[in-house]
Protein backbone atom coordinates (compact mmCIF):
# COMPACT_ATOMS: atom_id res chain seq x y z
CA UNK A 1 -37.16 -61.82 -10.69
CA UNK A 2 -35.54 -59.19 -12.09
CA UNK A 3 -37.57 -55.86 -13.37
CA UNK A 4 -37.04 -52.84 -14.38
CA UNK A 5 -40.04 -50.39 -14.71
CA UNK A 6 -40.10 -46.94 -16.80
CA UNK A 7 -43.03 -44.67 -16.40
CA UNK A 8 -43.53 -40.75 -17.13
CA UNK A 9 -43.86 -40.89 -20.72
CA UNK A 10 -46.40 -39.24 -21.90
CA UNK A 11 -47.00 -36.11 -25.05
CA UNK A 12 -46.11 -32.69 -24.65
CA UNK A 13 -45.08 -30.01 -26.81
CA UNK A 14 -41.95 -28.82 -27.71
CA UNK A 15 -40.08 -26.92 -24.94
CA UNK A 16 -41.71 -28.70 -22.53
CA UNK A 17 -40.48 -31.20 -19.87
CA UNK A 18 -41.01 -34.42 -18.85
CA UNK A 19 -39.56 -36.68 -15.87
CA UNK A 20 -38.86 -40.32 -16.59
CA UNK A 21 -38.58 -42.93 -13.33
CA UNK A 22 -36.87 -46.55 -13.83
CA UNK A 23 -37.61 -48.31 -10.64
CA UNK A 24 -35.44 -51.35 -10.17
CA UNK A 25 -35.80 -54.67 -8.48
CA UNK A 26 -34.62 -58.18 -8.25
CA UNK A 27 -30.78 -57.71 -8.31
CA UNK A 28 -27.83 -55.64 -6.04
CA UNK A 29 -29.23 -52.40 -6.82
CA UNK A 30 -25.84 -50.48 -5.44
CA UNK A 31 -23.42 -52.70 -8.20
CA UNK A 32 -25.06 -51.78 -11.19
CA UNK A 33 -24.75 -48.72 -13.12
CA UNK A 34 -27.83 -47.51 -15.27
CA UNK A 35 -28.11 -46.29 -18.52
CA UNK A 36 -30.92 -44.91 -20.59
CA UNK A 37 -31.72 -45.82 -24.35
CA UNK A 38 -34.31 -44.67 -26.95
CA UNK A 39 -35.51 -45.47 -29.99
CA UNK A 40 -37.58 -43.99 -32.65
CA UNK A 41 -39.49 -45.53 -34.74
CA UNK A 42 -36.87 -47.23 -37.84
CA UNK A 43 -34.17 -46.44 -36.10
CA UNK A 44 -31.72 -48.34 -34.19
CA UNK A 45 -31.57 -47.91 -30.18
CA UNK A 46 -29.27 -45.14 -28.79
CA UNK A 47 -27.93 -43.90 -25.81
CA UNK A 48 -28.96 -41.28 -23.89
CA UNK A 49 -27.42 -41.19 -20.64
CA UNK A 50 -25.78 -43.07 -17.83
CA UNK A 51 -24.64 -43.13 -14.18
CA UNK A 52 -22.58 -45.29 -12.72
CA UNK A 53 -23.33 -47.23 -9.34
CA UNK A 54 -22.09 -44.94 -6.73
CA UNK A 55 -23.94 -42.19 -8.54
CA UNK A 56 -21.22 -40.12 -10.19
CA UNK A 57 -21.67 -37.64 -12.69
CA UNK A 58 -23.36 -39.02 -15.67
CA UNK A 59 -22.72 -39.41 -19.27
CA UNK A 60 -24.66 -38.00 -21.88
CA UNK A 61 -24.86 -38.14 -25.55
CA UNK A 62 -24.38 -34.65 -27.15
CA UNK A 63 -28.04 -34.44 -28.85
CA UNK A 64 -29.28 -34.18 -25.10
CA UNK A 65 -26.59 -33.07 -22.72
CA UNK A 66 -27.36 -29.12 -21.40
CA UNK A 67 -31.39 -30.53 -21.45
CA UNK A 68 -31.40 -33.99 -19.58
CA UNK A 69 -30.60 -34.18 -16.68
CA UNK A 70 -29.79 -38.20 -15.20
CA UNK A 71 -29.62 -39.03 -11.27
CA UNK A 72 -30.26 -41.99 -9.07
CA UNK A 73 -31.69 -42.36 -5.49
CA UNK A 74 -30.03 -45.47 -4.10
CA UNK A 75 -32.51 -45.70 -1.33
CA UNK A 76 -35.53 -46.08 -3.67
CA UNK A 77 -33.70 -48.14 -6.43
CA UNK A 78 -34.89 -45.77 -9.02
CA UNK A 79 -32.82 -43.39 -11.50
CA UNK A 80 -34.73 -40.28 -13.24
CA UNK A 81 -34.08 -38.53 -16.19
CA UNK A 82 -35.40 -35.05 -15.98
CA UNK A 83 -35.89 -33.89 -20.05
CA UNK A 84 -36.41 -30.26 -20.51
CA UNK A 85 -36.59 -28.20 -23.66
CA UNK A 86 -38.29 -31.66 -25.47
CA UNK A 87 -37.89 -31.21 -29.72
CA UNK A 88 -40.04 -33.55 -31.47
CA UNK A 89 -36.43 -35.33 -32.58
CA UNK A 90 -36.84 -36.70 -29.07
CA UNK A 91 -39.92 -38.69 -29.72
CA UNK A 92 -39.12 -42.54 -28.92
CA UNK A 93 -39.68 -44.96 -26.91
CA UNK A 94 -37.36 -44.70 -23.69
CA UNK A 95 -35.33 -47.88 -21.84
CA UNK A 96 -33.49 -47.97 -18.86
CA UNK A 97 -30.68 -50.45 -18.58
CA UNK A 98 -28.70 -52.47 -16.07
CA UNK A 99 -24.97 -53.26 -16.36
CA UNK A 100 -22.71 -55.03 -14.00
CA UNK A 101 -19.81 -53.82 -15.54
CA UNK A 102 -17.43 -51.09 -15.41
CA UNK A 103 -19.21 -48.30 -17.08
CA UNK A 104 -16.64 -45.89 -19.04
CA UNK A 105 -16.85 -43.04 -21.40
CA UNK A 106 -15.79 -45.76 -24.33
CA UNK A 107 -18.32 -48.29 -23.73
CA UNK A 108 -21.96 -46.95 -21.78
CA UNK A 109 -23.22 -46.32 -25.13
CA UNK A 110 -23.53 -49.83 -26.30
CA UNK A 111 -26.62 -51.63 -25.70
CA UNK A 112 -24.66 -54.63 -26.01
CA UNK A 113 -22.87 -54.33 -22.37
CA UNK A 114 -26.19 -53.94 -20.21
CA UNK A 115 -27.38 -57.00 -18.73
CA UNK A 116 -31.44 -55.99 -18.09
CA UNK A 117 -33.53 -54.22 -19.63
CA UNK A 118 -36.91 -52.27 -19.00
CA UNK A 119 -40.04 -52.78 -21.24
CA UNK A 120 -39.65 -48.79 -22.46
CA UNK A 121 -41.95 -46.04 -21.99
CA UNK A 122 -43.50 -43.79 -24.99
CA UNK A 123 -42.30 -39.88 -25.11
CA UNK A 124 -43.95 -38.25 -28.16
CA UNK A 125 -43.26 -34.58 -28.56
CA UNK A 126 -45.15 -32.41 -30.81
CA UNK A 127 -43.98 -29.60 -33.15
């Protein structure tokens, strides 16, 4: 079976920091790159980041990049996304994603290419 599992959401204030885990099971782990999505509430899912298999340097969408930080320990099958500097235009509900194919910077920002999906966890930042 395959799962993905998000956990370190949780509330904190602006400027502060959270670290998100996605721990993985259930498919090749090491063929897979890993993206995460968020959504707020009436909005429409978005990217947020994304690494590739071998654990490259990630892509980011511009709202985050200098504040998130994504990486991936291939031994644990389990990326992080390390969020500092939280604004309450981060609050949403955070995915992690599995895709088997090639990850680019013209297509990891489409929810539409990832194969599994996590069941999200809740970051709520306050003003």
């Amino acid at each position: 079976e395959v799962q993905l599992v998000e956990s370190g959401g949780g509330l904190v204030q602006a400027g502060g920091s959270l670290r998100l885990s996605c721990a993985a099971s259930g498919f090749p782990w090491d063929d897979y790159a890993i993206g995460w999505f968020r959504q707020a509430p009436g909005k429409e899912r978005e990217a947020v980041s994304c690494i590739s298999n071998s654990g490259g340097s990630p892509y980011y969408e511009d709202p985050v990049k200098g504040r998130f930080t994504m990486s991936r320990d291939n031994a644990k099958n389990t990326v992080y996304l390390q969020m500092n500097d939280l604004k309450p235009e981060d609050t949403a509900d955070y995915y992690c994603a599995a895709t088997y194919g090639v990850i680019h910077s013209g297509n990891y920002y489409l929810p539409y290419e990832y194969d599994y999906w996590g069941q999200g966890t809740q970051v709520t930042v306050s003003s």
